[in-house]
C-alpha atoms as a PDB file:
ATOM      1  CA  UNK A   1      31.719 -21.704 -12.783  1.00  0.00           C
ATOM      2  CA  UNK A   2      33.236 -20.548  -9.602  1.00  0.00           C
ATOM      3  CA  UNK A   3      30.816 -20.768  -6.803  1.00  0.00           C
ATOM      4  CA  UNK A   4      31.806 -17.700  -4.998  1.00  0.00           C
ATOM      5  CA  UNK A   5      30.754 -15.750  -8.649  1.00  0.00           C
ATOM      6  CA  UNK A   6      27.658 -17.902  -8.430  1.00  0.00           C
ATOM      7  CA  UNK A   7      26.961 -17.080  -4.782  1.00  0.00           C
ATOM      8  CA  UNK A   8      28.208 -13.323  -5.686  1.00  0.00           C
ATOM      9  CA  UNK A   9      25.527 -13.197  -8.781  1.00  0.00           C
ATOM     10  CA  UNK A  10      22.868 -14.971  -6.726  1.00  0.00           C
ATOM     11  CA  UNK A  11      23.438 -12.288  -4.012  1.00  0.00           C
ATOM     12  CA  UNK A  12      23.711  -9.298  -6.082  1.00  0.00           C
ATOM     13  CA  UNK A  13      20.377 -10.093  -8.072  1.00  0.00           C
ATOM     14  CA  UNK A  14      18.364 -10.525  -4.648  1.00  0.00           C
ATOM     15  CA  UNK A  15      19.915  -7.372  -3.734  1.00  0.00           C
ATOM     16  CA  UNK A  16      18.740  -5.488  -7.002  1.00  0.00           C
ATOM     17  CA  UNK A  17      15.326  -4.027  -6.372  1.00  0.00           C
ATOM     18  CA  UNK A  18      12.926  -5.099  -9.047  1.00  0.00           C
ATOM     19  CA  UNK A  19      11.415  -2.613 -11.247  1.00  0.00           C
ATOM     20  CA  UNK A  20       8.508  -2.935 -13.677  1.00  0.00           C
ATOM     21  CA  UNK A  21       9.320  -0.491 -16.575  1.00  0.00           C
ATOM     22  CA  UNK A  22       6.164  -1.153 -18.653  1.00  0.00           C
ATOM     23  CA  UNK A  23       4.625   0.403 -15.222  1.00  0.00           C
ATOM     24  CA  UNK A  24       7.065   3.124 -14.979  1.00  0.00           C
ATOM     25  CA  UNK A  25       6.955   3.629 -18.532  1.00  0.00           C
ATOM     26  CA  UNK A  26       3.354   4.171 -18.186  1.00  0.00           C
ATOM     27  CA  UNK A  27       3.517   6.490 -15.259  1.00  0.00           C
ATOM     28  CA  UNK A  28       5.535   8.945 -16.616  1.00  0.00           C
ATOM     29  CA  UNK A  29       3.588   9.275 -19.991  1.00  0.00           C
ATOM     30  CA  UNK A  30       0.668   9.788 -17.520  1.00  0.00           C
ATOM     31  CA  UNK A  31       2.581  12.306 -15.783  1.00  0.00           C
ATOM     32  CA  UNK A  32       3.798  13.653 -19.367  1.00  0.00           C
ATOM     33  CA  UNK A  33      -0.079  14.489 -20.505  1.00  0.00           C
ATOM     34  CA  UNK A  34      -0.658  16.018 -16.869  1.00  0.00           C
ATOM     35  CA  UNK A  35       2.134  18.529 -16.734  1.00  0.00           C
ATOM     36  CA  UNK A  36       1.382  19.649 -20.314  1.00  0.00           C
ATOM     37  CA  UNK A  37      -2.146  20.082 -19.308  1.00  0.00           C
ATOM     38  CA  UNK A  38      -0.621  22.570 -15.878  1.00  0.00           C
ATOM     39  CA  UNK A  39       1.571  24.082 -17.823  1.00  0.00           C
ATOM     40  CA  UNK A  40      -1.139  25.415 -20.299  1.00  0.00           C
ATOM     41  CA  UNK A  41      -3.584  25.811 -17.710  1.00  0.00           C
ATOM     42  CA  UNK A  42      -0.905  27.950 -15.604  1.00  0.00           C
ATOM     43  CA  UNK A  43       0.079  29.934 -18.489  1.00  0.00           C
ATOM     44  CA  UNK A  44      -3.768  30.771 -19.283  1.00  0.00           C
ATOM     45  CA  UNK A  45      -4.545  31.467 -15.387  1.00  0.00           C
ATOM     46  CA  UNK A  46      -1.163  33.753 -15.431  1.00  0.00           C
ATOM     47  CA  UNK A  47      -2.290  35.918 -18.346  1.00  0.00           C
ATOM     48  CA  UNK A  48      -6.500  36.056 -16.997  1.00  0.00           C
ATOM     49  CA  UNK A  49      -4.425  37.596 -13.499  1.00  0.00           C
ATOM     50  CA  UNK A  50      -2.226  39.584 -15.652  1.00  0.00           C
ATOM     51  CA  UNK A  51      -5.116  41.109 -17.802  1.00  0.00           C
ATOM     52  CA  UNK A  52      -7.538  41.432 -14.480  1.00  0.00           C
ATOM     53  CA  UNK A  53      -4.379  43.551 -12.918  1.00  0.00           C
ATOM     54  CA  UNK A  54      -4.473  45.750 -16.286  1.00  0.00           C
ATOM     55  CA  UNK A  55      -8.376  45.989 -16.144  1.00  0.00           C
ATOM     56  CA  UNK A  56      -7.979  46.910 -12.448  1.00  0.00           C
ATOM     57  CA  UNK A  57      -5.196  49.692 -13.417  1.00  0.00           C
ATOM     58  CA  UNK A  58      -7.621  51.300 -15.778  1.00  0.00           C
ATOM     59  CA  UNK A  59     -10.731  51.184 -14.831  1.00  0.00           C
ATOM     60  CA  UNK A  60     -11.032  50.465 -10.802  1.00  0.00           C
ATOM     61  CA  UNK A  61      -7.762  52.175  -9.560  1.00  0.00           C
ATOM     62  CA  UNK A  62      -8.934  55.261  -7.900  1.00  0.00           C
ATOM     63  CA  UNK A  63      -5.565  56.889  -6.724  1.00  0.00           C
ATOM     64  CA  UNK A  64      -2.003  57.073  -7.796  1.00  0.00           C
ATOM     65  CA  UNK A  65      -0.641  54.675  -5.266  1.00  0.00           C
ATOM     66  CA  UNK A  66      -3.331  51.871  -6.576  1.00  0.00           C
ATOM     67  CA  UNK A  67      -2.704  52.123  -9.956  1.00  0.00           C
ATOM     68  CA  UNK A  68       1.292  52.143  -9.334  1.00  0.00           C
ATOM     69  CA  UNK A  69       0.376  48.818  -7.226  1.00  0.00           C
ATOM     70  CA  UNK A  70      -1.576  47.439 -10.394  1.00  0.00           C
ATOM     71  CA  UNK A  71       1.340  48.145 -12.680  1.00  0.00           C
ATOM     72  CA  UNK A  72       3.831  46.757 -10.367  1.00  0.00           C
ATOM     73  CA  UNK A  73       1.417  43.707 -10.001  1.00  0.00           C
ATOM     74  CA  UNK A  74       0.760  43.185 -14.096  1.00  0.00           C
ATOM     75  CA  UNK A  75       4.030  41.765 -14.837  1.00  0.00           C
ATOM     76  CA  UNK A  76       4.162  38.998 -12.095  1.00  0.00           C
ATOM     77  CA  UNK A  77       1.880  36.229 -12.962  1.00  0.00           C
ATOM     78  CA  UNK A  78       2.282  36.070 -16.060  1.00  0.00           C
ATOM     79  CA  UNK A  79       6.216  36.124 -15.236  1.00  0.00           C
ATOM     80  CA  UNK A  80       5.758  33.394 -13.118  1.00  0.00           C
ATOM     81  CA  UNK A  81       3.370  31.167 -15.596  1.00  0.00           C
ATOM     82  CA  UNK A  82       5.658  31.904 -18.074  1.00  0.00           C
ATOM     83  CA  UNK A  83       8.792  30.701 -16.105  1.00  0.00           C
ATOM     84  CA  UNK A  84       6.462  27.357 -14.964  1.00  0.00           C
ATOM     85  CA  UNK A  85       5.216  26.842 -18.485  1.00  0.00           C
ATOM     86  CA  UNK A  86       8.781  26.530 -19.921  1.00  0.00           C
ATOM     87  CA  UNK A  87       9.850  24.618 -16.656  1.00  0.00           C
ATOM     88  CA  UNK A  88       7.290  21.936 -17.326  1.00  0.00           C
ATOM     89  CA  UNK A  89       7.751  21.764 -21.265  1.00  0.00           C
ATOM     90  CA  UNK A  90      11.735  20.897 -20.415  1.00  0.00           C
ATOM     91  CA  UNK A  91      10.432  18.061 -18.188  1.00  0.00           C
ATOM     92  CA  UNK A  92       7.862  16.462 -20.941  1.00  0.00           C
ATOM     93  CA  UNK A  93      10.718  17.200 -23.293  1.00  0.00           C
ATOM     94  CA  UNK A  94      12.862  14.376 -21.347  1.00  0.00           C
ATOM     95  CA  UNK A  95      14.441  11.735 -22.936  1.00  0.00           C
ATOM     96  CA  UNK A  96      13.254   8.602 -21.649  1.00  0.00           C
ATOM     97  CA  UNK A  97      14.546   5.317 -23.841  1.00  0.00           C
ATOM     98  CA  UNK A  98      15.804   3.760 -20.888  1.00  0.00           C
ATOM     99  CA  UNK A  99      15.749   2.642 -17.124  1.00  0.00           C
ATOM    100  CA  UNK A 100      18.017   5.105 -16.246  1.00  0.00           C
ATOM    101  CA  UNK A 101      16.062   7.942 -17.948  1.00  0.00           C
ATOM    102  CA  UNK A 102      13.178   6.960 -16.603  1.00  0.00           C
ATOM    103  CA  UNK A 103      14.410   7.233 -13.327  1.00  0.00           C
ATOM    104  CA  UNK A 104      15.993  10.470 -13.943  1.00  0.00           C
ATOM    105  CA  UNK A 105      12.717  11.900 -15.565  1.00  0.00           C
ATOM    106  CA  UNK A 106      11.153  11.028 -12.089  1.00  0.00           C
ATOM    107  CA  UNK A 107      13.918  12.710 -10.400  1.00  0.00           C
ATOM    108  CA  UNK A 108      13.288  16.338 -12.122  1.00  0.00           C
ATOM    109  CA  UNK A 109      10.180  16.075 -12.459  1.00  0.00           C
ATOM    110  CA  UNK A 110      10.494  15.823  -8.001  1.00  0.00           C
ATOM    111  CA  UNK A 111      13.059  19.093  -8.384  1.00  0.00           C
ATOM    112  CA  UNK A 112      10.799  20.738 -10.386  1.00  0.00           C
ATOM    113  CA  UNK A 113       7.708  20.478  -8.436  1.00  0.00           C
ATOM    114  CA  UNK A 114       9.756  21.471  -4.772  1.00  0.00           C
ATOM    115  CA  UNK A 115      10.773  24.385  -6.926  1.00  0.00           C
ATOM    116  CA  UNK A 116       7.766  25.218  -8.416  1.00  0.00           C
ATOM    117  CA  UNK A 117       5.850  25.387  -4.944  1.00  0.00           C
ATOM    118  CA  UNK A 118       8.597  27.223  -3.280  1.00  0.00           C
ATOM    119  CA  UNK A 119       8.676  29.982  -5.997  1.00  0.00           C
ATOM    120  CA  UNK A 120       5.035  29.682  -5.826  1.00  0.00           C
ATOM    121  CA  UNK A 121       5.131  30.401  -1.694  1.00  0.00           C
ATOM    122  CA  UNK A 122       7.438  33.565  -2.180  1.00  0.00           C
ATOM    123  CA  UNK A 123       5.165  34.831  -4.717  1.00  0.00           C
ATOM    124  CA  UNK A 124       1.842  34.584  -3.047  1.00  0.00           C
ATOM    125  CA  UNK A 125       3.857  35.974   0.380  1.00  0.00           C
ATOM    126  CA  UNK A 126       5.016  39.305  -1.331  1.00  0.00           C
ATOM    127  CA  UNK A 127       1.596  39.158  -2.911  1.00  0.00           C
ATOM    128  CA  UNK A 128       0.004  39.168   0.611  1.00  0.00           C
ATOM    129  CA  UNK A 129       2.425  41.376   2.314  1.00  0.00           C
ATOM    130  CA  UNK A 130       2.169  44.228  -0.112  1.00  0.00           C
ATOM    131  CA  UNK A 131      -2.495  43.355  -0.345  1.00  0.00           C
ATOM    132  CA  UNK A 132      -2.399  43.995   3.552  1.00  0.00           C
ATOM    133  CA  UNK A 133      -0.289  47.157   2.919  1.00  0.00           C
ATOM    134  CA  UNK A 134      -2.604  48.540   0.193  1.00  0.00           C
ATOM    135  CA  UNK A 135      -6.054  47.154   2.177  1.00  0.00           C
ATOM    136  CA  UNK A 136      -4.237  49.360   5.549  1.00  0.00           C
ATOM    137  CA  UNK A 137      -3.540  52.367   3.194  1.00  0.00           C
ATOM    138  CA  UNK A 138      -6.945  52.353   1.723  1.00  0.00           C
ATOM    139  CA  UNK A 139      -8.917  51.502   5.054  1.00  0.00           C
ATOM    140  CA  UNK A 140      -7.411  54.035   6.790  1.00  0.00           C
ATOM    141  CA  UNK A 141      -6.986  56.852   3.916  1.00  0.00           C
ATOM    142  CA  UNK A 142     -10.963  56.588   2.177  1.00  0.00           C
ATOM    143  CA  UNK A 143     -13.070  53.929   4.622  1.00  0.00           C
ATOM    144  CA  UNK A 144     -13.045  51.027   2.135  1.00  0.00           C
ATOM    145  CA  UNK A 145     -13.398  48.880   4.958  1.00  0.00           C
ATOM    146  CA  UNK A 146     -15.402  45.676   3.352  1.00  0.00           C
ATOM    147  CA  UNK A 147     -13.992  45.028   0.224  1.00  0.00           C
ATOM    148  CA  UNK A 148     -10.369  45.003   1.299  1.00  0.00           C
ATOM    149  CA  UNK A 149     -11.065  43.050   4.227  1.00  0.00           C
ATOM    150  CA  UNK A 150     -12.374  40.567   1.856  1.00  0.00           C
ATOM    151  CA  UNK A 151      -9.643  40.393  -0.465  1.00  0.00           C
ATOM    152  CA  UNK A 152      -7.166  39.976   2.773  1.00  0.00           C
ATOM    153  CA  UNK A 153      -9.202  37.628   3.873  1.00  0.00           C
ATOM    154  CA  UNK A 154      -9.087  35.632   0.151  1.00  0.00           C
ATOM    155  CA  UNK A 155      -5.674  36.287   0.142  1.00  0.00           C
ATOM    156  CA  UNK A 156      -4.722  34.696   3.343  1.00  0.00           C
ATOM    157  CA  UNK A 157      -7.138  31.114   2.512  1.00  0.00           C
ATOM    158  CA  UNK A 158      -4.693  31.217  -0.893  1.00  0.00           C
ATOM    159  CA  UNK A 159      -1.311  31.863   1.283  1.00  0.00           C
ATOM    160  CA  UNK A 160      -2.177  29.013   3.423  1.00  0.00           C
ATOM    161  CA  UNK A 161      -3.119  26.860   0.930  1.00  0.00           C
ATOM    162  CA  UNK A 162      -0.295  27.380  -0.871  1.00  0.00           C
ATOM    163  CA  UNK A 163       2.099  26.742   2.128  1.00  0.00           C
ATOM    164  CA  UNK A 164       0.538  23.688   3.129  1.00  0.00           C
ATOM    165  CA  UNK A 165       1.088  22.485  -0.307  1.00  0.00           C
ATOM    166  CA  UNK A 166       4.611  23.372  -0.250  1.00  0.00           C
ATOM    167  CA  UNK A 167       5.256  21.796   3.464  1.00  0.00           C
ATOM    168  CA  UNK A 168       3.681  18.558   2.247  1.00  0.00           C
ATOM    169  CA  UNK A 169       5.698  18.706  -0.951  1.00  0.00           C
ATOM    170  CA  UNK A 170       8.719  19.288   1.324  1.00  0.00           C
ATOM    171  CA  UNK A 171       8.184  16.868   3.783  1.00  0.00           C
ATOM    172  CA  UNK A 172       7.884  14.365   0.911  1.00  0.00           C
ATOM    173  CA  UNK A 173      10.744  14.851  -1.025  1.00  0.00           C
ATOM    174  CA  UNK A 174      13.596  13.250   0.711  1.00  0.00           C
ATOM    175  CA  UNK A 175      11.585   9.866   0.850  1.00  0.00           C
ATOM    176  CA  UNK A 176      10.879  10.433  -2.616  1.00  0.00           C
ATOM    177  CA  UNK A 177      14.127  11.068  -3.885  1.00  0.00           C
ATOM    178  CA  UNK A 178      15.551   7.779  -1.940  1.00  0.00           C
ATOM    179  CA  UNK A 179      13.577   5.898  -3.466  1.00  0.00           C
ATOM    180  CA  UNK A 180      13.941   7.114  -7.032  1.00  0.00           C
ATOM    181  CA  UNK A 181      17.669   6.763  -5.993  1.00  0.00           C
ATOM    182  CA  UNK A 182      17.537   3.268  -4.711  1.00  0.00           C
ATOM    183  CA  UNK A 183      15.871   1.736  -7.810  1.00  0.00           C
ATOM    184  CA  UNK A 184      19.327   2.808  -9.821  1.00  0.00           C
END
């Protein structure tokens, strides 16, 4: 054999990161189980919101603005559990009989959580915005000072939460990708 192909081969094999597919393999049916287990346990936290919102529309709204608010609100999370249940049951649906779609399982399944969290962060900020509106209107317009205070309170720990979550997801993604990139 030619020893430039020889020194070419030798070259482009120490060049070619490793990769252990049996531990690969094994990650992603890991992560398979766990996003089947958040996508049912988003869907069932998106309908107990949704069904609180209608409870709250019929029995605890006290004035038309409130129970327009409620009605407005209903929809949303189970919209959004909806949209992240069928977003995470495309993922475990994957094809993964090789390297490659390992790699590219790993890859969407990084899309899917930036976009998840970012949706996620949009949500719980028009959530917020329009809670301080209502807590201002009802303060101000019948002295419901204590509850609402509370609930803006709640509401900004969750919006915090849930933008730290999506800056650390953020921050992490680029690295991420690369690497899921440079094992191809």
């Amino acid at each position: 054999m030619d020893p430039l192909l020889e020194q070419w081969q030798k070259d482009y094999k120490n060049a070619t990161p490793k990769l252990d597919t049996a531990a690969l393999l094994s990650q992603i049916t890991s992560a398979r189980k766990k996003q089947s287990i958040k996508a049912w346990l988003d869907l069932v936290a998106g309908a107990f919101v949704s069904l609180f919102c209608i409870y709250a529309l019929v029995f605890e709204a006290t004035s038309t603005p409130e129970q327009v608010l409620y009605a407005i609100l209903t929809p949303l999370p189970i919209g959004f559990s909806v949209w992240a249940f069928i977003q995470r049951k495309k993922l475990i649906k994957t094809h993964t009989l090789d390297v490659n779609g390992l790699l590219l399982f790993k890859k969407q399944q990084l899309i899917n959580q930036i976009n998840y969290w970012r949706l996620n962060l949009i949500g719980c900020s028009i959530l917020w915005a329009v809670l301080c509106i209502t807590a201002a209107v009802s303060i101000l317009m019948y002295n419901h000072t204590t509850i609402w205070l509370t609930q803006v309170g709640i509401g900004t720990l969750v919006l915090i939460a849930t933008l730290a979550r999506y800056i650390h997801v953020k921050l992490n993604f680029k690295s991420k990708l690369k690497l899921i990139e440079s094992l191809k």
